[in-house]
N, C-alpha and C. Protein backbone atom coordinates (compact mmCIF):
# COMPACT_ATOMS: atom_id res chain seq x y z
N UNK A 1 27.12 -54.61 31.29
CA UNK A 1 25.94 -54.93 30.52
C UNK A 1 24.81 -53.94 30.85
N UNK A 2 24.64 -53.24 32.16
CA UNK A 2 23.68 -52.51 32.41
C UNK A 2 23.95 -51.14 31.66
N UNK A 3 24.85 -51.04 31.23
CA UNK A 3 25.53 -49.72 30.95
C UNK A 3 24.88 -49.85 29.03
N UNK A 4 25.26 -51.11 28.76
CA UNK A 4 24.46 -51.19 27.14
C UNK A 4 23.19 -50.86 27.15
N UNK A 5 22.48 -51.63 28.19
CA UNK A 5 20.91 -51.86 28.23
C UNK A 5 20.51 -50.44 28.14
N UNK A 6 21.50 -49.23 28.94
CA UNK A 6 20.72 -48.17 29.06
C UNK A 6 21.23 -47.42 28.21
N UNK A 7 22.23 -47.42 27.46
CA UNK A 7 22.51 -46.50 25.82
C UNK A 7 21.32 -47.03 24.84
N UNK A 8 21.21 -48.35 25.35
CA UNK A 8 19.76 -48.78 24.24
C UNK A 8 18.73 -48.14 24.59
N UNK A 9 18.07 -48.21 25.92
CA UNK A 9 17.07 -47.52 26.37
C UNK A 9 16.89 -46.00 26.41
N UNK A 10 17.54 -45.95 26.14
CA UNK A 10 17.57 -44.10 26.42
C UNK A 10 17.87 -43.75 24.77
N UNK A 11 18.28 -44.43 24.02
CA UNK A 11 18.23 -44.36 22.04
C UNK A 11 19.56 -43.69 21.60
N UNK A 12 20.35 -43.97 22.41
CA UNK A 12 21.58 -43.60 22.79
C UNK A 12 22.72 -44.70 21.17
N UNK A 13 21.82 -45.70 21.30
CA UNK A 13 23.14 -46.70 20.17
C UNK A 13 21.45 -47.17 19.95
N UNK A 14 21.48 -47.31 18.63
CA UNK A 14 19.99 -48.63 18.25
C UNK A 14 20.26 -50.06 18.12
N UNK A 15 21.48 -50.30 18.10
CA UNK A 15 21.64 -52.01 18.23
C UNK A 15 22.92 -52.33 18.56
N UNK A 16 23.80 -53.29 19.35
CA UNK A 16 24.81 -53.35 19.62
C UNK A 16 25.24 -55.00 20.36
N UNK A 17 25.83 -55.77 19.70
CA UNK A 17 26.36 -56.92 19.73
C UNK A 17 27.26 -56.43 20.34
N UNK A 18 28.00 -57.83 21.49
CA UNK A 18 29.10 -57.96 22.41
C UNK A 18 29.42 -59.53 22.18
N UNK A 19 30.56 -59.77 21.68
CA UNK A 19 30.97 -60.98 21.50
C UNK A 19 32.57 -61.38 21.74
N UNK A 20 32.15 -62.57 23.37
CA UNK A 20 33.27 -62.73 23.77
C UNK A 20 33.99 -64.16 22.87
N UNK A 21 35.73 -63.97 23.32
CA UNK A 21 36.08 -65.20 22.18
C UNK A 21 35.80 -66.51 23.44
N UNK A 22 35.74 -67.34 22.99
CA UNK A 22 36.36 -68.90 23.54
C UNK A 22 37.28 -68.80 24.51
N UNK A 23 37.20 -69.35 26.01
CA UNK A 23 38.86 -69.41 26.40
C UNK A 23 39.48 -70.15 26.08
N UNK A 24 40.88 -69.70 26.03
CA UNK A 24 42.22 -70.47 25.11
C UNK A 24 42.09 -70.11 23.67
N UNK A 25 41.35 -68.97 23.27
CA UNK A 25 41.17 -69.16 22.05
C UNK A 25 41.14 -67.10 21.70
N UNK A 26 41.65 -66.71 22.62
CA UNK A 26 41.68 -65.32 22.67
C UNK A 26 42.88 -64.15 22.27
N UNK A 27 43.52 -64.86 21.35
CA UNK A 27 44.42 -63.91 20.65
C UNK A 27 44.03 -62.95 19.76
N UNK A 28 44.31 -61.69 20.27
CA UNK A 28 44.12 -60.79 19.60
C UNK A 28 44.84 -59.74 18.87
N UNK A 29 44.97 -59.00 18.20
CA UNK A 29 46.15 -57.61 17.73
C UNK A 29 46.52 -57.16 18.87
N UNK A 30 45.50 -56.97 19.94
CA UNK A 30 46.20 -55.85 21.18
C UNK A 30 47.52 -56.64 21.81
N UNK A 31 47.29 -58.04 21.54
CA UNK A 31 47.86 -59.15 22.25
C UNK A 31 49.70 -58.52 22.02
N UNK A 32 49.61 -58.67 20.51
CA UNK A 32 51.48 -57.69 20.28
C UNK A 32 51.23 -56.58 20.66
N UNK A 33 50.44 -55.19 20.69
CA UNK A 33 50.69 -54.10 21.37
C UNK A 33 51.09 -54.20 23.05
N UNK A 34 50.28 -54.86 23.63
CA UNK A 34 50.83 -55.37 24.60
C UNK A 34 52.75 -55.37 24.76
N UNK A 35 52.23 -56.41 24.22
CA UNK A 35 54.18 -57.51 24.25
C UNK A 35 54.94 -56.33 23.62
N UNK A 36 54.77 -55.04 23.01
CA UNK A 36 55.60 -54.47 22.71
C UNK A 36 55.81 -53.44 23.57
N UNK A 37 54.73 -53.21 24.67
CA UNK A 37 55.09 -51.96 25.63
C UNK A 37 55.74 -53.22 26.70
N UNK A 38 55.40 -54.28 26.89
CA UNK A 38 56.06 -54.73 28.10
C UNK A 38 57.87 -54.83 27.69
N UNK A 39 58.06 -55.03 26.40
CA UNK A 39 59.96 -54.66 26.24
C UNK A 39 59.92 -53.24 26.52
N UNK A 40 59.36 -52.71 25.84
CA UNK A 40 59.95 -51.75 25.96
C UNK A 40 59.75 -50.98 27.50
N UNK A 41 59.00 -51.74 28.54
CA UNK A 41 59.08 -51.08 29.96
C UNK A 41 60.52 -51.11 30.72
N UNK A 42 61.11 -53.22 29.99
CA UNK A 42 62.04 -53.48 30.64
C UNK A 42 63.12 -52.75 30.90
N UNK A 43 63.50 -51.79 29.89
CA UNK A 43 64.54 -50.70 30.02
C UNK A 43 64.00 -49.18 30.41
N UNK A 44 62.95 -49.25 31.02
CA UNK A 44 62.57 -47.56 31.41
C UNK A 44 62.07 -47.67 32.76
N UNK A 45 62.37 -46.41 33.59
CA UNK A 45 62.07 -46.07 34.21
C UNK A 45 60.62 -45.39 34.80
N UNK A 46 59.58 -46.14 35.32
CA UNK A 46 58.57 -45.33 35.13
C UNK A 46 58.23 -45.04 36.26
N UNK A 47 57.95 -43.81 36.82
CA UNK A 47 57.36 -43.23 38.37
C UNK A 47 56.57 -42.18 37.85
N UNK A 48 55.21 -42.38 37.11
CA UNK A 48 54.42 -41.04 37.19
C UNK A 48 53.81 -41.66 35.59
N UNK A 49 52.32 -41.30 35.82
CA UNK A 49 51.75 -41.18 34.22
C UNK A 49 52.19 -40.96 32.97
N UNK A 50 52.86 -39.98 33.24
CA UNK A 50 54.01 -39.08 32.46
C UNK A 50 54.53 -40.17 31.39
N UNK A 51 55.30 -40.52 32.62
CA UNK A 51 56.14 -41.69 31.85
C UNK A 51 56.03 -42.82 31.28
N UNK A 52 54.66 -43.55 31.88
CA UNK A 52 53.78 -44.62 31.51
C UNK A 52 53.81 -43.99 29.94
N UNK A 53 52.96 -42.62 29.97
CA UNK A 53 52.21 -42.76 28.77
C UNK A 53 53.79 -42.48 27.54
N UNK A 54 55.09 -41.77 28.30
CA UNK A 54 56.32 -42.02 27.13
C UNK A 54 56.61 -43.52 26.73
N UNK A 55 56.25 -44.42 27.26
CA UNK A 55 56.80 -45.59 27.16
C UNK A 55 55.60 -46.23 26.26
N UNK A 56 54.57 -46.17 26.81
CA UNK A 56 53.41 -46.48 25.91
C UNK A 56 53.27 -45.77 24.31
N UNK A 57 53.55 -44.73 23.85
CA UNK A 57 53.91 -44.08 22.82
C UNK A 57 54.85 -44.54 21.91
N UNK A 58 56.12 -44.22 22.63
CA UNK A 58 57.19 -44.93 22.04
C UNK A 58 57.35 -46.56 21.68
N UNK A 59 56.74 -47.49 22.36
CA UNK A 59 56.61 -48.88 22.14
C UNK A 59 56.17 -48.87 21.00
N UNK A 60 55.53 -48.29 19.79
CA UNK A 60 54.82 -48.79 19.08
C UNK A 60 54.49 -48.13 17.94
N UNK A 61 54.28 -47.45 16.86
CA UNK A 61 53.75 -46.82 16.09
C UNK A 61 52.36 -46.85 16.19
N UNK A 62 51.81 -48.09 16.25
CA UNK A 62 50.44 -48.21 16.63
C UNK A 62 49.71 -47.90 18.06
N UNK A 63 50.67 -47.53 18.69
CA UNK A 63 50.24 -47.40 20.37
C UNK A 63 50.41 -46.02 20.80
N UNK A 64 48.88 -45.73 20.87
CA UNK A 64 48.86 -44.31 21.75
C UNK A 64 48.34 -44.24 22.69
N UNK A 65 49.21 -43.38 24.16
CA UNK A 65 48.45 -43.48 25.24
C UNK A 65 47.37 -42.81 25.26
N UNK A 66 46.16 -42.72 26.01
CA UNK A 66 45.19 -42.29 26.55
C UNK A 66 45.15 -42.02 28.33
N UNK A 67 45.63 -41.62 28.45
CA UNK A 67 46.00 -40.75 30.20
C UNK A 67 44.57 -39.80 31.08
N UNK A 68 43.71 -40.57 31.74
CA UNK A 68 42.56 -40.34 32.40
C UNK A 68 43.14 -40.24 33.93
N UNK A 69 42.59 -39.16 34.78
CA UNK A 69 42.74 -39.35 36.59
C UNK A 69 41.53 -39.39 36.68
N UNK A 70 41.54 -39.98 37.96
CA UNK A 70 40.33 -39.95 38.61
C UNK A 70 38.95 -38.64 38.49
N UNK A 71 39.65 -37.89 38.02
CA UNK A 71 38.30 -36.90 37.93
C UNK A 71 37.75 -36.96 36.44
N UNK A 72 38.38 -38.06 35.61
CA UNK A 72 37.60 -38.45 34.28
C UNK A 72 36.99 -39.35 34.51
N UNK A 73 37.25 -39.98 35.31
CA UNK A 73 36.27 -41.36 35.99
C UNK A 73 34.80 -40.93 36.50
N UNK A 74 33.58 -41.40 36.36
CA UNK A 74 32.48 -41.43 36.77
C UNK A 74 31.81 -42.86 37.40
N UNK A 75 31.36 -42.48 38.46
CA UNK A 75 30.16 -43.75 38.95
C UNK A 75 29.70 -44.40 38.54
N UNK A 76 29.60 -44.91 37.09
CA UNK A 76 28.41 -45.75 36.18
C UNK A 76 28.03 -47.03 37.21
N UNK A 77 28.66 -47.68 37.52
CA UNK A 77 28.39 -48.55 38.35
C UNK A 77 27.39 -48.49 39.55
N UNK A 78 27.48 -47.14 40.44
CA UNK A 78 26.76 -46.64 41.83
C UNK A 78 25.84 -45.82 40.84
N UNK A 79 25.50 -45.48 39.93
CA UNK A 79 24.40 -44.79 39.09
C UNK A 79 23.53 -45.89 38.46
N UNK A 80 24.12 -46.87 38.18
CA UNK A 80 23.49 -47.58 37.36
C UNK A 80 22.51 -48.77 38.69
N UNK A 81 22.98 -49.16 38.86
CA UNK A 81 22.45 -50.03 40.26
C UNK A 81 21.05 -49.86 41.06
N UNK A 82 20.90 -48.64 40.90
CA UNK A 82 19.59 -48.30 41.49
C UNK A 82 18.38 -49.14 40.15
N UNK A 83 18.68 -48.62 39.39
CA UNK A 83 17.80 -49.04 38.02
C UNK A 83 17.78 -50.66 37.40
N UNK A 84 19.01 -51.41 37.73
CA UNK A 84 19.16 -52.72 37.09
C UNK A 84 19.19 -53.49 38.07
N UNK A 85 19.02 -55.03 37.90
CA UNK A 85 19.19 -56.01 38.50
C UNK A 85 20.48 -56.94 38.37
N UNK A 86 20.99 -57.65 39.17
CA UNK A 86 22.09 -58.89 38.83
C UNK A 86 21.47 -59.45 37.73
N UNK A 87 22.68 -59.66 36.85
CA UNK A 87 22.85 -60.85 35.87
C UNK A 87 22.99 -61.78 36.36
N UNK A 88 22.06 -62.72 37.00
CA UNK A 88 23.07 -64.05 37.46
C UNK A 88 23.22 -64.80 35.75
N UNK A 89 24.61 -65.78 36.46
CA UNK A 89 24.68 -66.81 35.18
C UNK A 89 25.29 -66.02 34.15
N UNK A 90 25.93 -64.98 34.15
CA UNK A 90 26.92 -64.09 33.11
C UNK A 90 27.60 -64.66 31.99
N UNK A 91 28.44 -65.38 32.88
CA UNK A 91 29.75 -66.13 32.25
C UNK A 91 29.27 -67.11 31.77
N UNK A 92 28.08 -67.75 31.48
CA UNK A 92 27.48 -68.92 30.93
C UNK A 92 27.67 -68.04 29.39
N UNK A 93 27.62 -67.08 29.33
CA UNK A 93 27.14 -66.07 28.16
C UNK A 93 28.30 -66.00 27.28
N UNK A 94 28.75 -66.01 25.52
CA UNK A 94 29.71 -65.29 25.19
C UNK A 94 29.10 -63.96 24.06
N UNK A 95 27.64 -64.45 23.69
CA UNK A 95 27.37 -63.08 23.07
C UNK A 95 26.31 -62.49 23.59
N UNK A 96 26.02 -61.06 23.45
CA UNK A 96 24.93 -60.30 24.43
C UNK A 96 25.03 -59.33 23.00
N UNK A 97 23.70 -59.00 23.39
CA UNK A 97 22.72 -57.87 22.33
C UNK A 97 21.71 -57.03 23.01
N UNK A 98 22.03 -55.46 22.46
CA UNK A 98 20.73 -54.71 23.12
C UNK A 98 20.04 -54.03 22.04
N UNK A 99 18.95 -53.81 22.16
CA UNK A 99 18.32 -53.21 21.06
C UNK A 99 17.49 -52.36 21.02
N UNK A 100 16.99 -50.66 20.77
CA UNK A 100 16.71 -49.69 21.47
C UNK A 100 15.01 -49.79 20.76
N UNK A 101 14.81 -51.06 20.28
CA UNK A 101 13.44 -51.45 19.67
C UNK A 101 12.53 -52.55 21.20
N UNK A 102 13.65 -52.87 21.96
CA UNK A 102 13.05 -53.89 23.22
C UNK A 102 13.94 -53.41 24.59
N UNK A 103 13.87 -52.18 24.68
CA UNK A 103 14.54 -51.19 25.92
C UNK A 103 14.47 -52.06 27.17
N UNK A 104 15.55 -51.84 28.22
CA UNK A 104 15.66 -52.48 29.11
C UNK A 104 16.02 -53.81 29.28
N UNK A 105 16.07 -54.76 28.11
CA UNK A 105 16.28 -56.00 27.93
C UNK A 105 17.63 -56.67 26.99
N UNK A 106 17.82 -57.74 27.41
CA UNK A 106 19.66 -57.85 27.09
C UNK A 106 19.16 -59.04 26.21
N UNK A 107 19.80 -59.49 24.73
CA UNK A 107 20.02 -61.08 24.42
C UNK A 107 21.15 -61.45 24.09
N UNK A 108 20.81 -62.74 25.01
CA UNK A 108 22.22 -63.55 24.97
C UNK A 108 21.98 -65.09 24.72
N UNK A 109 23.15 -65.50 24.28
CA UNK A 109 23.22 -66.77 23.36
C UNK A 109 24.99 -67.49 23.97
N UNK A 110 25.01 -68.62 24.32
CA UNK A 110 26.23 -69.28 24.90
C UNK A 110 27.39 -69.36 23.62
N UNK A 111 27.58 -69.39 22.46
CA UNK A 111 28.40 -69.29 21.92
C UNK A 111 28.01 -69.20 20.28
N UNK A 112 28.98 -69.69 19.01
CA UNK A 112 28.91 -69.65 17.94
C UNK A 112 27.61 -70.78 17.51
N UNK A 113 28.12 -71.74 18.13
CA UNK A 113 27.16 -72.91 18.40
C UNK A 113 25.74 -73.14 18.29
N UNK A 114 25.13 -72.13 19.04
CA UNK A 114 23.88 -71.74 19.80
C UNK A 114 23.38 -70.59 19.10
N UNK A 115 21.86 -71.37 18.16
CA UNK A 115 21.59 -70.80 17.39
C UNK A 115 20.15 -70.08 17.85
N UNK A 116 19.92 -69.95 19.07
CA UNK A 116 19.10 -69.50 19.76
C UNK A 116 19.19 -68.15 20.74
N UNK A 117 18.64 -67.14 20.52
CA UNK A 117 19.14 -66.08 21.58
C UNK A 117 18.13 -65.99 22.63
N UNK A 118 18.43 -65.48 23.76
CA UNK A 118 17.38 -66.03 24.84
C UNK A 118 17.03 -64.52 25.37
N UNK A 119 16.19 -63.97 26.05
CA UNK A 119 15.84 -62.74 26.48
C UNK A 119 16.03 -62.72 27.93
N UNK A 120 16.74 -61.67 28.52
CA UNK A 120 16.62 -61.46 29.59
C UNK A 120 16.18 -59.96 30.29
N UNK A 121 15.23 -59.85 31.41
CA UNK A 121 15.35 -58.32 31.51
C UNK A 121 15.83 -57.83 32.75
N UNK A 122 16.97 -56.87 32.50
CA UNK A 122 17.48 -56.46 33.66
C UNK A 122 17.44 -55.09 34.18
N UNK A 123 16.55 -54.64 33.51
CA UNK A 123 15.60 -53.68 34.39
C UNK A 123 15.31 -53.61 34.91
N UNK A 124 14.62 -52.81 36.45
CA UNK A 124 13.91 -53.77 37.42
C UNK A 124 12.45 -53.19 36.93
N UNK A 125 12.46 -51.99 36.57
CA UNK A 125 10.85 -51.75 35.88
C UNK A 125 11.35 -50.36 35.04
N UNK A 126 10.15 -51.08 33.74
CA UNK A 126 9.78 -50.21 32.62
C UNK A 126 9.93 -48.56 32.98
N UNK A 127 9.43 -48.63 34.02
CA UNK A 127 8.64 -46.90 34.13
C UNK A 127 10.04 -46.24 34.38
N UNK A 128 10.93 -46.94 34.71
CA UNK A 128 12.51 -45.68 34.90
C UNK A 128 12.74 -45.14 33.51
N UNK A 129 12.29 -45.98 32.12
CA UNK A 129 12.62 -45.20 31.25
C UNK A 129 12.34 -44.08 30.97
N UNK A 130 11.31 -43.51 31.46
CA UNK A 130 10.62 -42.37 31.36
C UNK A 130 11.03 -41.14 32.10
N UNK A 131 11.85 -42.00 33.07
CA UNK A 131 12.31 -41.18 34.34
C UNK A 131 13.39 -39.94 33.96
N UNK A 132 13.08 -38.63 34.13
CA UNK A 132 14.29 -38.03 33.83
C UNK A 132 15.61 -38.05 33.97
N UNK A 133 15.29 -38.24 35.49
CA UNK A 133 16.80 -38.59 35.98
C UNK A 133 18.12 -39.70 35.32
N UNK A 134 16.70 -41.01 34.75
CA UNK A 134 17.38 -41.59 34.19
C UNK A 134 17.78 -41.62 32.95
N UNK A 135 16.37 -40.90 31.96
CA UNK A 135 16.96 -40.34 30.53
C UNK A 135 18.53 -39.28 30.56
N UNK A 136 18.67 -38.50 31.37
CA UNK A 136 19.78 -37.63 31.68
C UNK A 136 20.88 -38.10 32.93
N UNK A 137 21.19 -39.31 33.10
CA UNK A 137 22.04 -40.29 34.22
C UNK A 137 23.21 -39.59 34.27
N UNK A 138 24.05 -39.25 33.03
CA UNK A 138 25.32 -38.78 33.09
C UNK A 138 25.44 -37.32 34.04
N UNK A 139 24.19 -36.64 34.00
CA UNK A 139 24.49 -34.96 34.78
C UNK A 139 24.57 -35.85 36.06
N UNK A 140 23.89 -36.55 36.29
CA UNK A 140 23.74 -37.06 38.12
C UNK A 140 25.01 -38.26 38.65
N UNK A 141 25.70 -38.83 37.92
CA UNK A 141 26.90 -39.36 38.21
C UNK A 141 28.02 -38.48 38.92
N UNK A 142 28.69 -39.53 40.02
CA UNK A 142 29.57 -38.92 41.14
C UNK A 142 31.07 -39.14 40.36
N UNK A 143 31.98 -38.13 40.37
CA UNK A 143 33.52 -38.54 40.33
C UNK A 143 33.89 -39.98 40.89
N UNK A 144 34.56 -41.09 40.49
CA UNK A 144 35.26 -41.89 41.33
C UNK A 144 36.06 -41.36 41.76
N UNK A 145 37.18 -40.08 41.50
CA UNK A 145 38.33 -39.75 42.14
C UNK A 145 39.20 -40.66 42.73
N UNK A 146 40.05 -40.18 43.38
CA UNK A 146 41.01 -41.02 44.16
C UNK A 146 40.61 -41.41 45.68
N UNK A 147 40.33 -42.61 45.84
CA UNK A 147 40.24 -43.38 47.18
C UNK A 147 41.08 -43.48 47.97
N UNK A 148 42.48 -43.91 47.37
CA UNK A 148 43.71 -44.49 48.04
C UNK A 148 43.72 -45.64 48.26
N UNK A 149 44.21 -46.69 48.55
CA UNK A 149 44.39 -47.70 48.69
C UNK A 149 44.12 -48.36 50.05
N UNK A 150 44.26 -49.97 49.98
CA UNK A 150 43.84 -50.67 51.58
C UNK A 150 45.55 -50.00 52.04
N UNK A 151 45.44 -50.20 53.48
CA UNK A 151 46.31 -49.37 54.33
C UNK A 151 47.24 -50.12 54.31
N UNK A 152 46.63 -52.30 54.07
CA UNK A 152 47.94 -53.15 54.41
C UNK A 152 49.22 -52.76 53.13
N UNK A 153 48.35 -52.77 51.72
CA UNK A 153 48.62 -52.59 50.71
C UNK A 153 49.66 -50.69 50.60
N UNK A 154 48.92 -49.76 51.07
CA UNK A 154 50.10 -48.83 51.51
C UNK A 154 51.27 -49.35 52.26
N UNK A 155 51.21 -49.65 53.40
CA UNK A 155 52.09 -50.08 54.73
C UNK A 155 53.36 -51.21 53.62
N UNK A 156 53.00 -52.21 52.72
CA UNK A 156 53.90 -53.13 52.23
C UNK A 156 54.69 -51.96 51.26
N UNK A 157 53.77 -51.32 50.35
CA UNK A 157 54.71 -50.19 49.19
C UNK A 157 55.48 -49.54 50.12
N UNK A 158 55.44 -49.17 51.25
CA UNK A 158 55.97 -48.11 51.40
C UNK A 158 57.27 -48.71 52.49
N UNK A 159 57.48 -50.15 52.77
CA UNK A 159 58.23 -50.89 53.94
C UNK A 159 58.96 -51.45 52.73
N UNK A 160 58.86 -51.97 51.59
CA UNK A 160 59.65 -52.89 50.48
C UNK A 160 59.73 -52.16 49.24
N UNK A 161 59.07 -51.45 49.20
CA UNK A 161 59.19 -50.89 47.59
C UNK A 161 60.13 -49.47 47.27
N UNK A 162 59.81 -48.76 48.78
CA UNK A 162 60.36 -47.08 48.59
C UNK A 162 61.87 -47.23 48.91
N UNK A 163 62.53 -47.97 48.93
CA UNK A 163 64.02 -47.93 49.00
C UNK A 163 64.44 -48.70 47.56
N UNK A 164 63.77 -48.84 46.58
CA UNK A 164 64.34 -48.99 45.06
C UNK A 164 63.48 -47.60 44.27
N UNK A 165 62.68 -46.99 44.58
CA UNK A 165 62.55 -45.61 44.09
C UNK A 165 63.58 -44.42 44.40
N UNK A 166 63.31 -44.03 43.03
CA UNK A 166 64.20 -42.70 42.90
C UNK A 166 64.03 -41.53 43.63
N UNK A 167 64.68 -40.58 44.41
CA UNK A 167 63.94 -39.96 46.17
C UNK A 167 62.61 -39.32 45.69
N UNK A 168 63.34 -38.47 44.06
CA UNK A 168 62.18 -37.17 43.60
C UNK A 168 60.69 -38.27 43.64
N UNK A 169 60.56 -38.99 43.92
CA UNK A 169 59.18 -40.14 43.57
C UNK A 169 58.81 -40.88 44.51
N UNK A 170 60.04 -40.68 45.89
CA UNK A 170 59.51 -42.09 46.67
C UNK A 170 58.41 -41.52 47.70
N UNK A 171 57.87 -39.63 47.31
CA UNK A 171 56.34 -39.41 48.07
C UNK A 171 54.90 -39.65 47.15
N UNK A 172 55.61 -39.48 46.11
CA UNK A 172 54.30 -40.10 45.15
C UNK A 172 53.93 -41.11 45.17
N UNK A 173 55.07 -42.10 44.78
CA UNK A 173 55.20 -43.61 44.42
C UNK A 173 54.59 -44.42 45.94
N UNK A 174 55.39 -43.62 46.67
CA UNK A 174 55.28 -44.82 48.18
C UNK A 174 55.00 -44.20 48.87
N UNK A 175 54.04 -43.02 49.48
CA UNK A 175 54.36 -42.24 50.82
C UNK A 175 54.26 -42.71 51.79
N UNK A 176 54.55 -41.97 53.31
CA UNK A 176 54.22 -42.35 54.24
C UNK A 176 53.17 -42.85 54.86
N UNK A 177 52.21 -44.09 54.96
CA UNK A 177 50.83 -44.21 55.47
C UNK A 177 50.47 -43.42 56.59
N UNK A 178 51.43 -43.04 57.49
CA UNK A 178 51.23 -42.44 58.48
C UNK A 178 50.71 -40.76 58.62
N UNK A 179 51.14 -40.45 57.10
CA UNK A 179 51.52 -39.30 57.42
C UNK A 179 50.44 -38.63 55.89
N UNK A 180 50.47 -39.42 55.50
CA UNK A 180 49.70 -39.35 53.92
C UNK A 180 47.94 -38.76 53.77
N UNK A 181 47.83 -37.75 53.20
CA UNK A 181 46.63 -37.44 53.36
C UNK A 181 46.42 -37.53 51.63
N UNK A 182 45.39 -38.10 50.80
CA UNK A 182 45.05 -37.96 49.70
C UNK A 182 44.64 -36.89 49.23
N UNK A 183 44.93 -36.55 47.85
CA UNK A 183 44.39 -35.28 47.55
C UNK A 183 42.66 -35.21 47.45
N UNK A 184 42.07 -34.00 47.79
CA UNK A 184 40.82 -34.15 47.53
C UNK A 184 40.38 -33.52 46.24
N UNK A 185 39.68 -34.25 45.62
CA UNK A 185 38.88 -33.64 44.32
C UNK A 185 37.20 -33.11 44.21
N UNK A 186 37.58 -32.29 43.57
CA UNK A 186 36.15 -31.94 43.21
C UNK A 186 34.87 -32.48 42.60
N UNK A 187 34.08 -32.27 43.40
CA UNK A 187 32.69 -33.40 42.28
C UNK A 187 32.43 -32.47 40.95
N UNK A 188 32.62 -32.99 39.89
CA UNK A 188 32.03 -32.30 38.66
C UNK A 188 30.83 -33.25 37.81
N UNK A 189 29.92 -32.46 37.37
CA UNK A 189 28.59 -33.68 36.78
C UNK A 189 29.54 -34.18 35.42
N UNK A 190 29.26 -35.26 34.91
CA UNK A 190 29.47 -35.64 33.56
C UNK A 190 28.92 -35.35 33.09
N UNK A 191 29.97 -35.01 31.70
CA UNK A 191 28.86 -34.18 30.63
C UNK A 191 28.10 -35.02 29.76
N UNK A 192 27.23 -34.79 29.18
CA UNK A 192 25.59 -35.61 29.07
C UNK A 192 26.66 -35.75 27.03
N UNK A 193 26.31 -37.00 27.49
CA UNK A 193 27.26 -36.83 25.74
C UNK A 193 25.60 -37.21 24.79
N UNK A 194 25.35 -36.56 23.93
CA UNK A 194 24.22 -36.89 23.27
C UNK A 194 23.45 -37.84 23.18
């Protein structure tokens, strides 16, 4: 939500509704794209993006992968934080609205029901709009890159899982915790999309 507030604020989108469904009541189209890559996983082999994204392709006429690493990933989250406040009470919410006419401020309304939208501001102050840094956020965002994982979570892949991998995969898939150094990536700025 902080991430809308500030495409609004910065004149980035001029108006933009978010509307969640009902639970139990959330069937959607993706719902069969889904169900059609999960058959079609049952018979493939997958150890590597690569292959994710053959299986994801092939499942579907309608299904194309989109294949991002970590160095397409950006911080929005550790960028955004300095500037916004908690939402408490979120999930009370199913529709949210931002509007680049009342910058910094979110409306939300509990369902179809609720014919009232209520204002909230999760800004912590006006004057960041002005702020360069924050009109231009995307040059100053960090890579997420690759972290690696908790060590217990290595230590189990690599004690139960790497003796049903195929060998060419079982240093990718499972390596050694012991022995495993992550690759390091480069910080690159995000590019400032208009």
């Amino acid at each position: 939500m902080w991430y809308l507030v500030w495409l609004a604020a910065t004149g980035r989108v001029k108006h933009v509704e978010f509307k969640f469904m009902i639970k139990g009541h959330t069937q959607f189209i993706v719902d069969s794209n889904i169900g059609h890559i999960k058959r079609k996983l049952k018979g493939s082999d997958v150890f590597c993006m690569k292959h994710w994204e053959q299986v994801i392709n092939s499942s579907s006429t309608t299904n194309k992968a989109k294949v991002v690493n970590g160095n397409d990933v950006y911080d929005w989250k550790e960028g955004l934080h300095s500037y916004f406040k908690e939402f408490d009470g979120i999930s009370k919410f199913q529709h949210f609205a931002v509007d680049s006419n009342d910058p910094g401020r979110i409306w939300v309304k509990n369902g179809f029901n609720d014919d009232e939208w209520t204002k909230r501001k999760l800004l912590k102050t006006v004057k960041s709009i002005k702020l360069k840094k924050f009109k231009k956020l995307p040059k100053y965002l960090s890579l997420v890159g690759f972290k690696g994982g908790k060590s217990e979570k290595e230590k189990s892949l690599y004690k139960n899982l790497r003796q049903y991998v195929k060998e060419e995969w079982k240093d990718e898939l499972c390596p050694d915790p012991k022995t495993f150094n992550p690759p390091i990536r480069t910080e690159e700025p995000c590019p400032d999309f208009g």
